[in-house]
PDB file of N, CA and C in Angstrom:
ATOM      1  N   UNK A   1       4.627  21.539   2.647  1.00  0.00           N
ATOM      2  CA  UNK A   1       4.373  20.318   3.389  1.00  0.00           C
ATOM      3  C   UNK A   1       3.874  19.199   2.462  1.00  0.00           C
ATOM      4  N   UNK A   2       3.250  19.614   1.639  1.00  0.00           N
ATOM      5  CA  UNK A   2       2.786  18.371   0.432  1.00  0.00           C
ATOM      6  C   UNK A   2       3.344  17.744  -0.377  1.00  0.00           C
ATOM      7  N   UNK A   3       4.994  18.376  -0.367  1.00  0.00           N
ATOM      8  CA  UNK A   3       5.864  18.081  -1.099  1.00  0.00           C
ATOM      9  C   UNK A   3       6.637  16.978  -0.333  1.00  0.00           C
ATOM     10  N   UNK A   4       6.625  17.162   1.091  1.00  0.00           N
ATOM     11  CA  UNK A   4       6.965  16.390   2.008  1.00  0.00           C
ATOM     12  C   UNK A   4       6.537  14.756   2.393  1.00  0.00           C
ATOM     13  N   UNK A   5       5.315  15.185   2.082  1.00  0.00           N
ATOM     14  CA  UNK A   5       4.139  13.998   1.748  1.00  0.00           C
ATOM     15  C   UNK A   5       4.829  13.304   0.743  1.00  0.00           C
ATOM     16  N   UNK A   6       4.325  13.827  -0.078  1.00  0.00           N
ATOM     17  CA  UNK A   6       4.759  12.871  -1.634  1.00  0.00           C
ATOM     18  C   UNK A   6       5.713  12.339  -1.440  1.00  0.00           C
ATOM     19  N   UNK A   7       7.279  12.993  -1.048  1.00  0.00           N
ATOM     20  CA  UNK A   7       8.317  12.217  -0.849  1.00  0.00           C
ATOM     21  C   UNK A   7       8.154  11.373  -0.218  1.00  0.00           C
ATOM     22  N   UNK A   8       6.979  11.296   0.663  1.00  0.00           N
ATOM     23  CA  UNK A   8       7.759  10.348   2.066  1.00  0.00           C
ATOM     24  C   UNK A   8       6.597   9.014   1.714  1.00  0.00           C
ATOM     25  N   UNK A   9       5.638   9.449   0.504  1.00  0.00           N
ATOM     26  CA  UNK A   9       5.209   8.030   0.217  1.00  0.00           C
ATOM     27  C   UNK A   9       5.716   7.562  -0.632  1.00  0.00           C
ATOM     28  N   UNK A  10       6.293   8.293  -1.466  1.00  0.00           N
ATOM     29  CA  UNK A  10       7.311   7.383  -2.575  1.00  0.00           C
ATOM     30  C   UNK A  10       8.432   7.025  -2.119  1.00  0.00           C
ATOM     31  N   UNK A  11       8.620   7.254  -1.265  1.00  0.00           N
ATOM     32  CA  UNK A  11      10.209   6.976  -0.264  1.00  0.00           C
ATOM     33  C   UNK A  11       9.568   5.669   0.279  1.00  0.00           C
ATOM     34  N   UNK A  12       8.203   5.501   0.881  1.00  0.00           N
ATOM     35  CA  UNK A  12       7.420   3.824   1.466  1.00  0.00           C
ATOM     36  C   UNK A  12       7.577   3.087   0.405  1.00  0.00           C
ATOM     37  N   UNK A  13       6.350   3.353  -0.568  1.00  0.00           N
ATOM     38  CA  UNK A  13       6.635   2.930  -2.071  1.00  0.00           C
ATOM     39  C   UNK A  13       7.427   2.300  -2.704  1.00  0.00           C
ATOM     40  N   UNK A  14       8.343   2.659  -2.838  1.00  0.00           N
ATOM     41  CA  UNK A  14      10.246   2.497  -2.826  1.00  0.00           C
ATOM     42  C   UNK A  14      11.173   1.299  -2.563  1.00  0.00           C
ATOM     43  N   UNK A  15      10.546   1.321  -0.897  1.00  0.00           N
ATOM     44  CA  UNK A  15      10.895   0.847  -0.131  1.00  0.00           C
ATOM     45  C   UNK A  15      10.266  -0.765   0.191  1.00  0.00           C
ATOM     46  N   UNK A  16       9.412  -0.565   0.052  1.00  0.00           N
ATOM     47  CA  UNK A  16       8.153  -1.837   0.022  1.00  0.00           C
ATOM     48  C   UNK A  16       8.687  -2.283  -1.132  1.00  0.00           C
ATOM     49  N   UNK A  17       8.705  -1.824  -2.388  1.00  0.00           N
ATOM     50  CA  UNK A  17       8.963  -2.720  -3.716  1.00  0.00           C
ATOM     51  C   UNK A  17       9.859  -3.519  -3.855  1.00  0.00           C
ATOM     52  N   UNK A  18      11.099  -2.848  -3.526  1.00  0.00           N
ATOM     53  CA  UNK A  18      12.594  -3.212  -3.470  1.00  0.00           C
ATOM     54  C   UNK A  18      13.122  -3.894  -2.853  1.00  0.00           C
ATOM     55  N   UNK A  19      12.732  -3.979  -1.150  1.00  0.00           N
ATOM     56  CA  UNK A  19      13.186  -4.660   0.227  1.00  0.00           C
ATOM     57  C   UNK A  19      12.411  -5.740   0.753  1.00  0.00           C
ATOM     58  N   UNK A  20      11.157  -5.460   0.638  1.00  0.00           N
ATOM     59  CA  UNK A  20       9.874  -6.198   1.619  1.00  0.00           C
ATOM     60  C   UNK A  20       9.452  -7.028   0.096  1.00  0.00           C
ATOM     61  N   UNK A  21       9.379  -6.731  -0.646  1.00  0.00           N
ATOM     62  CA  UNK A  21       8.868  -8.242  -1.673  1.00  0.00           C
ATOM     63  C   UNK A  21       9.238  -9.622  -1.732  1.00  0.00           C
ATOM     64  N   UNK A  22      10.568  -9.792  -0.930  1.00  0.00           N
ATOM     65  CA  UNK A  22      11.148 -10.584  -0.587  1.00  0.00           C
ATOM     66  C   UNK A  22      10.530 -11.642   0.025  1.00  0.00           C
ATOM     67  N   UNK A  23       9.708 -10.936   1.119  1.00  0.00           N
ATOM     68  CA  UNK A  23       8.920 -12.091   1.807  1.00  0.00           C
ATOM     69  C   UNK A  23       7.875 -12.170   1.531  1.00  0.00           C
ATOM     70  N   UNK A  24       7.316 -11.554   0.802  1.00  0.00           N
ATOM     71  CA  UNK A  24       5.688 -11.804   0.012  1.00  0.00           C
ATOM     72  C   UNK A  24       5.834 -10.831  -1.247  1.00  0.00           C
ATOM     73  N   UNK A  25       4.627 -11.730  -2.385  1.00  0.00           N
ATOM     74  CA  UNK A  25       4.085 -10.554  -3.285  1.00  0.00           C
ATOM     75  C   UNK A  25       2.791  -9.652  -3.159  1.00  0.00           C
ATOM     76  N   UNK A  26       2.377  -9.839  -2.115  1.00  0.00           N
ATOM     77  CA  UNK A  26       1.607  -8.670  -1.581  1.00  0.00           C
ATOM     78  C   UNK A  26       2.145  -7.558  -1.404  1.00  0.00           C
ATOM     79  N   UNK A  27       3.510  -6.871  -0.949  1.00  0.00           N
ATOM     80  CA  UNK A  27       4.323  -5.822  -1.379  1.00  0.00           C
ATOM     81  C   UNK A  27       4.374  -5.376  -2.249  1.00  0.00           C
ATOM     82  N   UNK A  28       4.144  -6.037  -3.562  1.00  0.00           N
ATOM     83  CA  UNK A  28       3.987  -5.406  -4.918  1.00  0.00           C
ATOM     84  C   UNK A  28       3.141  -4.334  -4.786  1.00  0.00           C
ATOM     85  N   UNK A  29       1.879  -4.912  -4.452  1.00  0.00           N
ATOM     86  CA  UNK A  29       0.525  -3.955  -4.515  1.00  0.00           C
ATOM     87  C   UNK A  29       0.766  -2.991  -3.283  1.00  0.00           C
ATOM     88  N   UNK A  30       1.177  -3.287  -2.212  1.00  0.00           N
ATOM     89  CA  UNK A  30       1.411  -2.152  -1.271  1.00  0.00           C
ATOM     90  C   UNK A  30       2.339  -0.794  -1.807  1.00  0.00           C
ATOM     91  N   UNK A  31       3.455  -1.096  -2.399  1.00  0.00           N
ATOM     92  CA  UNK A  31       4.438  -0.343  -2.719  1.00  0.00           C
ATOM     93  C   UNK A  31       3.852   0.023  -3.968  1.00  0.00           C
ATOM     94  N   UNK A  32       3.194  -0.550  -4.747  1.00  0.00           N
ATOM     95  CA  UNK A  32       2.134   0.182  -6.012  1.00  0.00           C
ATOM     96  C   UNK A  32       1.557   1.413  -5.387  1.00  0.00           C
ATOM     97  N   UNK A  33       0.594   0.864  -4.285  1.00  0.00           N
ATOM     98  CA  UNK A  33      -0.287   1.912  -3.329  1.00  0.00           C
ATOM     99  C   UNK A  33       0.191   3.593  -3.068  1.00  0.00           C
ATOM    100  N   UNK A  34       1.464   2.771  -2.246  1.00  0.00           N
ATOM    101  CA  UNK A  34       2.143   3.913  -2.111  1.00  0.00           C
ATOM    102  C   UNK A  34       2.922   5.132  -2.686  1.00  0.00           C
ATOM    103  N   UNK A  35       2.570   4.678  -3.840  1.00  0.00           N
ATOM    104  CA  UNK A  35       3.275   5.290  -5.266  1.00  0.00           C
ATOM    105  C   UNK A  35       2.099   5.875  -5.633  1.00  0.00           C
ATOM    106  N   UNK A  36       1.227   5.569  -5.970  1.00  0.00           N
ATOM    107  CA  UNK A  36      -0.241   6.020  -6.253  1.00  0.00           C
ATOM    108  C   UNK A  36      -0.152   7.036  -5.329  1.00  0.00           C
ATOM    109  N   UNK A  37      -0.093   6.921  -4.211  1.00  0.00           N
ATOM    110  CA  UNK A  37      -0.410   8.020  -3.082  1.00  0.00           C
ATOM    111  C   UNK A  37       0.596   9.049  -3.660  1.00  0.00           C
ATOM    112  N   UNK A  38       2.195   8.979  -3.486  1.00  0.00           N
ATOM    113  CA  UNK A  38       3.073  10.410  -3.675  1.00  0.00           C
ATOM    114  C   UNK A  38       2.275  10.627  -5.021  1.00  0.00           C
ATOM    115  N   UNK A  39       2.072  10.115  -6.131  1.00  0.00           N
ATOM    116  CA  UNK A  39       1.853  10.705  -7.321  1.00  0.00           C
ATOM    117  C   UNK A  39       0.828  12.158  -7.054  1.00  0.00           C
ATOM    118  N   UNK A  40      -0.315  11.420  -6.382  1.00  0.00           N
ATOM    119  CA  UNK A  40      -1.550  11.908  -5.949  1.00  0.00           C
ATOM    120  C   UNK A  40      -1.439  13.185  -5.292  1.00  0.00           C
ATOM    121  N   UNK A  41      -0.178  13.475  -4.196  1.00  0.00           N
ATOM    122  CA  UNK A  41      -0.069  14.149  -3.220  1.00  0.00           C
ATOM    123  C   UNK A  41       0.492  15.235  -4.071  1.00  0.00           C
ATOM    124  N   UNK A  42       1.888  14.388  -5.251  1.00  0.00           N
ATOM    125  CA  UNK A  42       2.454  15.550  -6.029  1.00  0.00           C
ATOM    126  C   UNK A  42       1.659  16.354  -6.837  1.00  0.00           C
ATOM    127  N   UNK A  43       0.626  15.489  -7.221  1.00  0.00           N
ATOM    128  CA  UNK A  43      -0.798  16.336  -8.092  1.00  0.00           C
ATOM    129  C   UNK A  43      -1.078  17.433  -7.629  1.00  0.00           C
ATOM    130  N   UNK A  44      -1.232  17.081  -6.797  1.00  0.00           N
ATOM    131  CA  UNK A  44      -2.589  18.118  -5.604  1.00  0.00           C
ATOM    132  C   UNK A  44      -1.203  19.309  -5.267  1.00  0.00           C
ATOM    133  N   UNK A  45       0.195  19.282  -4.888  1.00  0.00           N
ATOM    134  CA  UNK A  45       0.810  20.179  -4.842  1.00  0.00           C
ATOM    135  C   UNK A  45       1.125  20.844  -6.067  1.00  0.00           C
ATOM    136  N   UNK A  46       1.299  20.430  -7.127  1.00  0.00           N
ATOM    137  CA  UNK A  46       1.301  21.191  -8.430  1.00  0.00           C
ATOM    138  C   UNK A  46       0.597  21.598  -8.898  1.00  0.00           C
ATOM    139  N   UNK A  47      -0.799  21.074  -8.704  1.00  0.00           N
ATOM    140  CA  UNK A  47      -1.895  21.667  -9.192  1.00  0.00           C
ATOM    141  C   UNK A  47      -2.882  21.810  -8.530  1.00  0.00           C
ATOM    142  N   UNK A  48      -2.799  23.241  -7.554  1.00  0.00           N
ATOM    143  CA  UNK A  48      -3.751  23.134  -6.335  1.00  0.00           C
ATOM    144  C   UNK A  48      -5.461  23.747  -6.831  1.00  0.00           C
ATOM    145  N   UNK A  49      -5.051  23.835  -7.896  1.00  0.00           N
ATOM    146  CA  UNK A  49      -6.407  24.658  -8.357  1.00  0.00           C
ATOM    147  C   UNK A  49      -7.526  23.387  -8.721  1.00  0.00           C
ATOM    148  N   UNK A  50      -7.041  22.101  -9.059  1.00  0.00           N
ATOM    149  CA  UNK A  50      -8.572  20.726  -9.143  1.00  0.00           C
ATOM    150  C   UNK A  50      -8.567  20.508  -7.730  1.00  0.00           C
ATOM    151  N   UNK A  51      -8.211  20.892  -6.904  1.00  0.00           N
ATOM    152  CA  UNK A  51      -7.875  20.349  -5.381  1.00  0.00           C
ATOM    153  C   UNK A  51      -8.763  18.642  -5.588  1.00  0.00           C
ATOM    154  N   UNK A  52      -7.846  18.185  -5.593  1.00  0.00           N
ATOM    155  CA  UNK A  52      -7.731  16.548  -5.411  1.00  0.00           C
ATOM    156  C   UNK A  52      -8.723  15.521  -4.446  1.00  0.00           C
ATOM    157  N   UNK A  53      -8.002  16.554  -3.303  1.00  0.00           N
ATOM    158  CA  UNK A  53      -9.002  16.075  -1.835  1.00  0.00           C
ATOM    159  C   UNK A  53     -10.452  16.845  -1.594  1.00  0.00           C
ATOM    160  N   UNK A  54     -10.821  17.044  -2.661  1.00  0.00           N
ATOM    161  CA  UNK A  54     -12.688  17.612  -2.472  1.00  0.00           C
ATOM    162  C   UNK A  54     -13.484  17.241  -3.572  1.00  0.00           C
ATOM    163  N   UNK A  55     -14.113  16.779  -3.128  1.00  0.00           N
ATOM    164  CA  UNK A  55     -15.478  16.558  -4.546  1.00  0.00           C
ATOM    165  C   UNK A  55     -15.178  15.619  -4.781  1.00  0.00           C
ATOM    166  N   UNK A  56     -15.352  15.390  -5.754  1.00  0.00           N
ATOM    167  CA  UNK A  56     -15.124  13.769  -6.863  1.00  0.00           C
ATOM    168  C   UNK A  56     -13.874  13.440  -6.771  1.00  0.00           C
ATOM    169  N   UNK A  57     -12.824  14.168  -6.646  1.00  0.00           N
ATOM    170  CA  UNK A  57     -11.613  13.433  -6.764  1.00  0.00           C
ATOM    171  C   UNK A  57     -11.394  13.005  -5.356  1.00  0.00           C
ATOM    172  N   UNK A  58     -11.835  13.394  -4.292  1.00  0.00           N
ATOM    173  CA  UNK A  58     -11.442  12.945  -3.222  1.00  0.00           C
ATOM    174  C   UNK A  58     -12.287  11.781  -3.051  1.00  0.00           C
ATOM    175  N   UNK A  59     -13.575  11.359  -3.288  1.00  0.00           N
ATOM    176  CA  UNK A  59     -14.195  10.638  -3.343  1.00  0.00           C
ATOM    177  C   UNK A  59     -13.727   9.177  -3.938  1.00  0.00           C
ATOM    178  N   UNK A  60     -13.166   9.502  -5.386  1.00  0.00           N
ATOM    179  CA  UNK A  60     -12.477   8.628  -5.745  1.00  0.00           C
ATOM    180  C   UNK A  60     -10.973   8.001  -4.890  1.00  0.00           C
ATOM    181  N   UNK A  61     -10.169   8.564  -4.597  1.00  0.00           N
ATOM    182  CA  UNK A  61      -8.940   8.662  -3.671  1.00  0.00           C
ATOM    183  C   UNK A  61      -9.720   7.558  -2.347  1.00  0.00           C
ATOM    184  N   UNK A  62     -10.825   8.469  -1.447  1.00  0.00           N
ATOM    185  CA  UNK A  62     -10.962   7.249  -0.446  1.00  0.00           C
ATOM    186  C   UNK A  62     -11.648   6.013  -1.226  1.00  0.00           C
ATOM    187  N   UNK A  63     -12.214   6.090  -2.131  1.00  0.00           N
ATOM    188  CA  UNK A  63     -12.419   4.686  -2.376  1.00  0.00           C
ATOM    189  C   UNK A  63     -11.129   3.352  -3.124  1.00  0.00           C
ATOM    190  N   UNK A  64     -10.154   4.511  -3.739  1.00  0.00           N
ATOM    191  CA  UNK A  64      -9.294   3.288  -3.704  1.00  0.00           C
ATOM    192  C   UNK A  64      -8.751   3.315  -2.836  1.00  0.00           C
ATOM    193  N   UNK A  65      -8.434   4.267  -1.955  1.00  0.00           N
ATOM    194  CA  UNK A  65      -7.352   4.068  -0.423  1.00  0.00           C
ATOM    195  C   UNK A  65      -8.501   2.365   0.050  1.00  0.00           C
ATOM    196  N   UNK A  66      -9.684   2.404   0.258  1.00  0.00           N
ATOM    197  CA  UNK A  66     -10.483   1.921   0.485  1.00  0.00           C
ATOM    198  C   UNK A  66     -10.450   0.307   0.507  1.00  0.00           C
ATOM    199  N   UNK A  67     -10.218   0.269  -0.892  1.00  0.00           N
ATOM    200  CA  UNK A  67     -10.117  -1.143  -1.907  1.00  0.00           C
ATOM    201  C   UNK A  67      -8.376  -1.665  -1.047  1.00  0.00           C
ATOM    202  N   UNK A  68      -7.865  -0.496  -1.090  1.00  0.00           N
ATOM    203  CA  UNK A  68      -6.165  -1.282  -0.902  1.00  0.00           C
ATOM    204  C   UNK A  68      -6.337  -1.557   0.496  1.00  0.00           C
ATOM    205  N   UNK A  69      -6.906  -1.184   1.503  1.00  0.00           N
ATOM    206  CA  UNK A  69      -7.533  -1.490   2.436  1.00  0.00           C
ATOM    207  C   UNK A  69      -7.827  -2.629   2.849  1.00  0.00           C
ATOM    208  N   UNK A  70      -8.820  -3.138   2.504  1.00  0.00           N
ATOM    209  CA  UNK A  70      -9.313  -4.167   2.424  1.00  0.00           C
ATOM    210  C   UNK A  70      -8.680  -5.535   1.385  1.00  0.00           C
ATOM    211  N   UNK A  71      -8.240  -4.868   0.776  1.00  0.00           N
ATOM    212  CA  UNK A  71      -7.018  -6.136   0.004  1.00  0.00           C
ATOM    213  C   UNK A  71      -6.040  -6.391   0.843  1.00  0.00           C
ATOM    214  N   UNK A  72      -5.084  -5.569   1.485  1.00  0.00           N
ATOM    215  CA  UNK A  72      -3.907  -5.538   2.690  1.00  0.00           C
ATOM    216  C   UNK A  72      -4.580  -6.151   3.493  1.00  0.00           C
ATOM    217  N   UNK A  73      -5.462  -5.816   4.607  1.00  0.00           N
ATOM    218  CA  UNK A  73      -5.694  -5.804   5.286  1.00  0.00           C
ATOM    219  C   UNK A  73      -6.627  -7.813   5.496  1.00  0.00           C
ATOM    220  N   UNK A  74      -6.838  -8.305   4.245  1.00  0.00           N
ATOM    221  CA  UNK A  74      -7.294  -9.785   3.680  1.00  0.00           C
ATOM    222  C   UNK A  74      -6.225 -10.389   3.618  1.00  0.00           C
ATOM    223  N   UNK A  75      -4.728 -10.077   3.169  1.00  0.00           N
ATOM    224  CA  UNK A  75      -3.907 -10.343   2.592  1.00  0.00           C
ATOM    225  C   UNK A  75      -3.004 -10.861   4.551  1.00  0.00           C
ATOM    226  N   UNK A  76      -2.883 -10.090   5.282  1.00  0.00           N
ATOM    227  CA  UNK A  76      -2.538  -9.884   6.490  1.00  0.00           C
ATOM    228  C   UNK A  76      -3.514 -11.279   7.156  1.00  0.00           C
ATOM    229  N   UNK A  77      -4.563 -10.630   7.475  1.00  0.00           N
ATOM    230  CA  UNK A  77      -5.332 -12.260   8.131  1.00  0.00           C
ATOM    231  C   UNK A  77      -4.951 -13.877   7.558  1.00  0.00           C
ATOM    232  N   UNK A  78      -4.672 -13.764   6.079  1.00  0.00           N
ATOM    233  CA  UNK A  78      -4.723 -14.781   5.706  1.00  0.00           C
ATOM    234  C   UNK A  78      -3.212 -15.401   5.969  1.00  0.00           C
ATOM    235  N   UNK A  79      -2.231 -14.380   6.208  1.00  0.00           N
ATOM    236  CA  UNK A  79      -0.897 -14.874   6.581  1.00  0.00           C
ATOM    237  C   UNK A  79      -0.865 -14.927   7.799  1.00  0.00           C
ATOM    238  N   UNK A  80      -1.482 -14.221   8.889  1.00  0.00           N
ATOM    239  CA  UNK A  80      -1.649 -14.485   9.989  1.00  0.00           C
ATOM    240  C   UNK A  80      -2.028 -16.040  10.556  1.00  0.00           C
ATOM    241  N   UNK A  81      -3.110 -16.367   9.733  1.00  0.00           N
ATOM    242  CA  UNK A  81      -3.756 -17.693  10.275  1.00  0.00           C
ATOM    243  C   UNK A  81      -3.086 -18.575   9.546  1.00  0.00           C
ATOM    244  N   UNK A  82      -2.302 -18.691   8.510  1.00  0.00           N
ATOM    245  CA  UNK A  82      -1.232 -19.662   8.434  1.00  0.00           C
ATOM    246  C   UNK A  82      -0.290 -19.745   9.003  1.00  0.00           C
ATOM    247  N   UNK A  83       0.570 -18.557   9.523  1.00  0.00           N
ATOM    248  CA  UNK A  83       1.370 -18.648  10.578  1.00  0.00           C
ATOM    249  C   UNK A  83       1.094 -19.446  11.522  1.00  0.00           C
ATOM    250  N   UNK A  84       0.093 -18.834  12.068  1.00  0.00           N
ATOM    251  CA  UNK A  84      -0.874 -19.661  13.490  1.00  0.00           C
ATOM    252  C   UNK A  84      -0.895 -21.266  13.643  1.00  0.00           C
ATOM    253  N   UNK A  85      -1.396 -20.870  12.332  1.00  0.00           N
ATOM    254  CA  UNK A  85      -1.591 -23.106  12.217  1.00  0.00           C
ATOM    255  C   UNK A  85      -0.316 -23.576  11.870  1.00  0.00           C
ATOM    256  N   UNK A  86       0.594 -23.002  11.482  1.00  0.00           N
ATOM    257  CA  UNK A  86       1.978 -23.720  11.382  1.00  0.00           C
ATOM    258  C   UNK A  86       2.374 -23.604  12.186  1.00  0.00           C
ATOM    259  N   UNK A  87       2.229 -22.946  13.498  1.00  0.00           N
ATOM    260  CA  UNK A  87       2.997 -22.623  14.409  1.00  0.00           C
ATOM    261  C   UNK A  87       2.698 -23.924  15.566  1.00  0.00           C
ATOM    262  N   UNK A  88       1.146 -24.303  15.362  1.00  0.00           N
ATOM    263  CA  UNK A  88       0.529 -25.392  15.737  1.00  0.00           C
ATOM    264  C   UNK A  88       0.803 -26.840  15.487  1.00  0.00           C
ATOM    265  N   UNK A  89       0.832 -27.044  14.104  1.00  0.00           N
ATOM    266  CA  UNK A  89       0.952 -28.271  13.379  1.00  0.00           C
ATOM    267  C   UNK A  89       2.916 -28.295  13.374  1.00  0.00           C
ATOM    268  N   UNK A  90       3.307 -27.768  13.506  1.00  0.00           N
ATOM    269  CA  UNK A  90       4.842 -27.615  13.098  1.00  0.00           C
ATOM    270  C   UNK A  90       5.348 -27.611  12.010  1.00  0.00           C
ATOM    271  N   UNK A  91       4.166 -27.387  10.837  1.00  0.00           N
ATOM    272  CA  UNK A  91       4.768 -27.228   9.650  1.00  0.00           C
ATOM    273  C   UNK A  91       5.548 -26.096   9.079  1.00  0.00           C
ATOM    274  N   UNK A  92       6.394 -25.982   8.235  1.00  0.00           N
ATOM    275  CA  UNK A  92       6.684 -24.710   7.354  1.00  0.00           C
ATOM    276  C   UNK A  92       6.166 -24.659   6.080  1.00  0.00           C
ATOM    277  N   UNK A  93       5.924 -23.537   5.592  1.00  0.00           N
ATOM    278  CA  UNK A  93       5.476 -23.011   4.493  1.00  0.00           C
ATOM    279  C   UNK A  93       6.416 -22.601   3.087  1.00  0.00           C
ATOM    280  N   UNK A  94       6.630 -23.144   2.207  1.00  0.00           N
ATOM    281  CA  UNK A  94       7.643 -22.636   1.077  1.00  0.00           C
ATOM    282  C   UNK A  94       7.864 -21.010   0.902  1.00  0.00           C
ATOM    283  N   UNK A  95       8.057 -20.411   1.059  1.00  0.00           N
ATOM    284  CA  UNK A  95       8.464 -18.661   0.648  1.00  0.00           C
ATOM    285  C   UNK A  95       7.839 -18.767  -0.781  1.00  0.00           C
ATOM    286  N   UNK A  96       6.924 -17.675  -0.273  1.00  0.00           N
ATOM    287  CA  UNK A  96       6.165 -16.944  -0.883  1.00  0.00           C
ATOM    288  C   UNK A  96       6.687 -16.470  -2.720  1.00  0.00           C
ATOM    289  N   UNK A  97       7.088 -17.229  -3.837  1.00  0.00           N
ATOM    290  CA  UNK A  97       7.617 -15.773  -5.030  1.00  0.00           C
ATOM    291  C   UNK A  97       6.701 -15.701  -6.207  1.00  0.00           C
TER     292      UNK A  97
END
């Protein structure tokens, strides 16, 4: 099943980099994220003996899940409320590169 994982975040990963950057460079760092994650997942399946997700390494893991978190999640409001106000004012915004 962990192998499943990994694929299916490097398959997001992937996917975000390649397709979705288009409309923002905040995708960069998402599809970074998500790459970070399969790497992480493939770790922990190849090498189940540091187990990844306990102790310090898991510790570390939620704190950058953490950080990308809160960067996305800043990154989202702040396009949100420009939307909003353009949607208001009738302006458009140049695309994002």
């Amino acid at each position: 099943m962990q192998y499943f994982y990994a694929f299916l975040w490097f398959a997001v990963g992937l996917i975000l980099l390649f397709s979705m950057t288009k409309e923002s460079r905040i995708f960069y760092f998402a599809g970074g994220f998500f790459l970070f994650l399969g790497a992480w997942w493939l770790a922990d399946a190849l090498m189940p003996e540091m187990k990844l997700f306990e102790g310090g390494w898991g510790i570390a893991l939620r704190c950058v899940t953490g950080g990308a978190l809160l960067i996305l999640a800043a990154a989202f409001v702040r396009e949100y409320r420009q939307k909003r106000r353009e949607a208001v004012t009738g302006k458009e915004k140049k695309p994002d590169k």
